[in-house]
PDB file of N, CA and C in Angstrom:
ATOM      1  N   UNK A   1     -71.348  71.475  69.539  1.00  0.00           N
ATOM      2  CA  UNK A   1     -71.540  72.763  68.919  1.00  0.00           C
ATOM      3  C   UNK A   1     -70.251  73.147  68.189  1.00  0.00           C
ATOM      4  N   UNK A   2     -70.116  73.912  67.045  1.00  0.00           N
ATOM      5  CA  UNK A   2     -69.201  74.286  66.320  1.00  0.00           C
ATOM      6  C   UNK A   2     -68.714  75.127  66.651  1.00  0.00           C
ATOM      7  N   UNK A   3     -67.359  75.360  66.911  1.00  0.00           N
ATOM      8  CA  UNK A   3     -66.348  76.829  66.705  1.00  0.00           C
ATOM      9  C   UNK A   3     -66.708  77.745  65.579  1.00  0.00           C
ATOM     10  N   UNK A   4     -66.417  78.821  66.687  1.00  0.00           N
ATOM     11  CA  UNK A   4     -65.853  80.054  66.024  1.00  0.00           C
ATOM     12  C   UNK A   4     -64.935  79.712  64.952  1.00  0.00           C
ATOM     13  N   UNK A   5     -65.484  80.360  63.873  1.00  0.00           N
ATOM     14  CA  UNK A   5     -64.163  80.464  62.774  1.00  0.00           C
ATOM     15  C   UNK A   5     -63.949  81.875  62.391  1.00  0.00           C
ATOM     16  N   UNK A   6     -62.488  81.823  63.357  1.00  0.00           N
ATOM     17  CA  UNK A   6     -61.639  83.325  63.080  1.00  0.00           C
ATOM     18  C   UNK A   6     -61.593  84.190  61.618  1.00  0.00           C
ATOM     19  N   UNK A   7     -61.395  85.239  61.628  1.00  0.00           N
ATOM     20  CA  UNK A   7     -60.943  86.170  60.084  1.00  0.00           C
ATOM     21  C   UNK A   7     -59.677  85.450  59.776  1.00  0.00           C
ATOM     22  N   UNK A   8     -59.416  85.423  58.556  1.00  0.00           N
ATOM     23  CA  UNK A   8     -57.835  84.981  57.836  1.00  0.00           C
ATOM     24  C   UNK A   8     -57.036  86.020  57.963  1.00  0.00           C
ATOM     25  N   UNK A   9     -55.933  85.836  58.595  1.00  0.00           N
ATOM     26  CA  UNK A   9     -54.614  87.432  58.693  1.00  0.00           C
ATOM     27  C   UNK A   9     -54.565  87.486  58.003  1.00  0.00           C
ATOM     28  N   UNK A  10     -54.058  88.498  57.767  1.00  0.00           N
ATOM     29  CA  UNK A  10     -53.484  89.818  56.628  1.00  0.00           C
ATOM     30  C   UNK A  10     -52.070  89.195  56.500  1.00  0.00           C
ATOM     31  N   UNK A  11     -51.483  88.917  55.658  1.00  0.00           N
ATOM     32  CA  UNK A  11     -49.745  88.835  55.044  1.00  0.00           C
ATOM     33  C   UNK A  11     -49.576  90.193  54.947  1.00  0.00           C
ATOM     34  N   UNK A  12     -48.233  90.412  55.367  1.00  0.00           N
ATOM     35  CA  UNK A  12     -47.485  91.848  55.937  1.00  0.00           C
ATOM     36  C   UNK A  12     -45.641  91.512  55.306  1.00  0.00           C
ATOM     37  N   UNK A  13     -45.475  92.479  55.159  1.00  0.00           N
ATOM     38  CA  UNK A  13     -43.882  92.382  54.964  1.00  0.00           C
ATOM     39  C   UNK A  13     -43.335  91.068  54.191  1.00  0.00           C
ATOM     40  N   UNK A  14     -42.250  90.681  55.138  1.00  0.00           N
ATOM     41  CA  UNK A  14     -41.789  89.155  54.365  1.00  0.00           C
ATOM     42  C   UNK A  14     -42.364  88.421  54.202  1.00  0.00           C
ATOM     43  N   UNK A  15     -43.324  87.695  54.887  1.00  0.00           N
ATOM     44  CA  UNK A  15     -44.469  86.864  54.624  1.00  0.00           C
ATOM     45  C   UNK A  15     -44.844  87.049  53.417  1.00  0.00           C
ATOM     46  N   UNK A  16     -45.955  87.857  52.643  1.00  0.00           N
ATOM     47  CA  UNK A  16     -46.768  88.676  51.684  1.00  0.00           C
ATOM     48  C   UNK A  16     -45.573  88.501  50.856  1.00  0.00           C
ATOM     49  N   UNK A  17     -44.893  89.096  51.038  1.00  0.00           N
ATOM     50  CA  UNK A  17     -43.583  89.095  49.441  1.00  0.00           C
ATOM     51  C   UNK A  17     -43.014  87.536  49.453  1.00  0.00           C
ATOM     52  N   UNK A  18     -43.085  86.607  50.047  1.00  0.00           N
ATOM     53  CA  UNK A  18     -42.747  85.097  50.106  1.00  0.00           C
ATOM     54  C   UNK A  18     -43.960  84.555  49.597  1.00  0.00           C
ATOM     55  N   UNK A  19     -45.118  84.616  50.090  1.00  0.00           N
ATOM     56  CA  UNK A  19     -46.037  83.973  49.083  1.00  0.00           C
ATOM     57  C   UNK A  19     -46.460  84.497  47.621  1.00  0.00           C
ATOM     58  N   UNK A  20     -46.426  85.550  47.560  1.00  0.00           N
ATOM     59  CA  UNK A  20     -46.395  86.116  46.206  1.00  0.00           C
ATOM     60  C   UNK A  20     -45.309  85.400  45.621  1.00  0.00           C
ATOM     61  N   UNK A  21     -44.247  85.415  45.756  1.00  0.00           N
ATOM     62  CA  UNK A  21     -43.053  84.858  44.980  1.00  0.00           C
ATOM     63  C   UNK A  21     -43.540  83.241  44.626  1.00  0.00           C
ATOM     64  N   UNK A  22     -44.309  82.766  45.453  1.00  0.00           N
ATOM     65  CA  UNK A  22     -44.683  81.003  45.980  1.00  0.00           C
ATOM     66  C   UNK A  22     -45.310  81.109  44.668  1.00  0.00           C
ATOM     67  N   UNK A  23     -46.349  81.696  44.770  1.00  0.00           N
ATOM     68  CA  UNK A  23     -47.613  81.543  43.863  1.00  0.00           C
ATOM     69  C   UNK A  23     -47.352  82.076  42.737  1.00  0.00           C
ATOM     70  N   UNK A  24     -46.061  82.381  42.462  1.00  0.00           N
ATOM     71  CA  UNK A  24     -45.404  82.911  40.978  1.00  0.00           C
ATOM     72  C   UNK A  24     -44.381  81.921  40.120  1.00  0.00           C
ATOM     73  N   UNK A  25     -43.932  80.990  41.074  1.00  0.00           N
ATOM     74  CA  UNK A  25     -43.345  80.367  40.361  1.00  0.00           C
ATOM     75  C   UNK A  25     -44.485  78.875  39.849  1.00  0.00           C
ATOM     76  N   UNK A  26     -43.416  78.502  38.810  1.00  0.00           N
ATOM     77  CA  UNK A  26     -43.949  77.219  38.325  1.00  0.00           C
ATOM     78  C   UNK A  26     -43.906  76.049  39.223  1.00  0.00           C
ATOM     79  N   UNK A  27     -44.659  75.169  39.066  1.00  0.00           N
ATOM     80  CA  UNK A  27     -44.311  74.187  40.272  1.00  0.00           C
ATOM     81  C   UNK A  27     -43.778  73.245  39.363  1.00  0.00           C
ATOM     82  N   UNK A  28     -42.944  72.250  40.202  1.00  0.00           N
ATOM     83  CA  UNK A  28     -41.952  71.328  40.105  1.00  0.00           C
ATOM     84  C   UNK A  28     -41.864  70.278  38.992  1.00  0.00           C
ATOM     85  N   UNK A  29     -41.423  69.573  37.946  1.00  0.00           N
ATOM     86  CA  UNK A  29     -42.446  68.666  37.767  1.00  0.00           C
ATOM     87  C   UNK A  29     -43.217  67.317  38.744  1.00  0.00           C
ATOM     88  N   UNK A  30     -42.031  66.708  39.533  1.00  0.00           N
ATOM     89  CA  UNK A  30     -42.336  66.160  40.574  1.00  0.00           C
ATOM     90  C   UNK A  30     -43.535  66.513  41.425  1.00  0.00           C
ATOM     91  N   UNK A  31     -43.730  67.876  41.716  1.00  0.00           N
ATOM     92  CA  UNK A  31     -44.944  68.438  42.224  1.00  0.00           C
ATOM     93  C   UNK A  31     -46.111  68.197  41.388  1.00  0.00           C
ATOM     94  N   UNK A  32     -46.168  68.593  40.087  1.00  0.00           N
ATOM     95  CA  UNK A  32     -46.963  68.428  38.938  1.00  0.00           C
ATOM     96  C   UNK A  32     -47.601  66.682  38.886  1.00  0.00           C
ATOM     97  N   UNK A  33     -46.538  65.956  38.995  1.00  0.00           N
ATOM     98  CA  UNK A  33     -47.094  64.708  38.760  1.00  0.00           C
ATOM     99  C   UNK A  33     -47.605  64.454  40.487  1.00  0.00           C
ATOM    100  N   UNK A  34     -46.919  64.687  41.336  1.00  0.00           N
ATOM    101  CA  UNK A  34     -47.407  64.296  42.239  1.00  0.00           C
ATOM    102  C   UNK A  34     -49.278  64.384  42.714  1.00  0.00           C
ATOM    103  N   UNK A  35     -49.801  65.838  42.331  1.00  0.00           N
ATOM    104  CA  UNK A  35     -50.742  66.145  42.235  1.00  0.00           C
ATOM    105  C   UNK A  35     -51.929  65.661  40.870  1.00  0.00           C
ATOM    106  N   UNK A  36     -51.060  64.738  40.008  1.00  0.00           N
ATOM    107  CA  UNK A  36     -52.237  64.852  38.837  1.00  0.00           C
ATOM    108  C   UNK A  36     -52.010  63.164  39.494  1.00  0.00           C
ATOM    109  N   UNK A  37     -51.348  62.240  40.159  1.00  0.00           N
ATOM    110  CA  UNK A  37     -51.906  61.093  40.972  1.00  0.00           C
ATOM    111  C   UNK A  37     -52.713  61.495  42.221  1.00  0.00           C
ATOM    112  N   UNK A  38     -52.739  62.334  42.595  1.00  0.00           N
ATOM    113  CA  UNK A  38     -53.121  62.909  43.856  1.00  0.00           C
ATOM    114  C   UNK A  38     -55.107  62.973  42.935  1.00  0.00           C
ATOM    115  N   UNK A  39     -55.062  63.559  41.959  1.00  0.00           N
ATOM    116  CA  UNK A  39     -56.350  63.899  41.629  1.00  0.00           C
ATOM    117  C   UNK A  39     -56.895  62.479  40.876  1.00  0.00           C
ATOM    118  N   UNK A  40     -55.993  61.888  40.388  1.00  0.00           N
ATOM    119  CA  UNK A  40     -56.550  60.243  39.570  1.00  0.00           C
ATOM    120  C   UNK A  40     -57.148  59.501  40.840  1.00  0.00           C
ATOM    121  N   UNK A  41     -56.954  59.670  42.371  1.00  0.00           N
ATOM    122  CA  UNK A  41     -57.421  59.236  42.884  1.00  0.00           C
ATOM    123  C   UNK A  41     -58.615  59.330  43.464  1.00  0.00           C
ATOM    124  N   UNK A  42     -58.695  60.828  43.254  1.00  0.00           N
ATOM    125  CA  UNK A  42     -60.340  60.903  43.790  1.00  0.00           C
ATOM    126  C   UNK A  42     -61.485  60.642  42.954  1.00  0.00           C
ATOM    127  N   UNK A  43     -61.350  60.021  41.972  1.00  0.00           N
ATOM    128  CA  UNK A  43     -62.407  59.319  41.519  1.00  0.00           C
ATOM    129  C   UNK A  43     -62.680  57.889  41.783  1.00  0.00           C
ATOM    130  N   UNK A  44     -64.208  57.814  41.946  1.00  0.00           N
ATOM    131  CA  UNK A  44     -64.685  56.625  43.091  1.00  0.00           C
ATOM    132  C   UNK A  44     -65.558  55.967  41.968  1.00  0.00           C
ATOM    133  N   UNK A  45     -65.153  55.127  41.618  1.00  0.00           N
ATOM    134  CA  UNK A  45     -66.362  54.477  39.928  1.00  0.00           C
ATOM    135  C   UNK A  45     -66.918  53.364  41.170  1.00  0.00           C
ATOM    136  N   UNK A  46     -68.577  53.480  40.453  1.00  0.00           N
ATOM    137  CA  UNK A  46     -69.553  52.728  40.873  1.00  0.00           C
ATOM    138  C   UNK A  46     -70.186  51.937  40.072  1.00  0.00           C
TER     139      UNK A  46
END
């Protein structure tokens, strides 16, 4: 049988102002490429 799946917390204080800042900046290019191999891989040719 499956779990309970809890509500998502609330971000409060430093938290909330740290991910806002996260999700504001540009990401890396290293990050950038890392993720566009990250996505070349999920294609499955048949």
């Amino acid at each position: 049988m499956a779990s309970k799946i809890n509500n998502t917390p609330t971000l409060t204080g430093r938290s909330a102002k740290r991910f806002v800042k996260l999700m504001n900046e540009r990401p890396s290019k290293e990050k950038r490429d890392y993720w566009k191999k990250v996505e070349s891989q999920k294609k499955v040719p048949f």
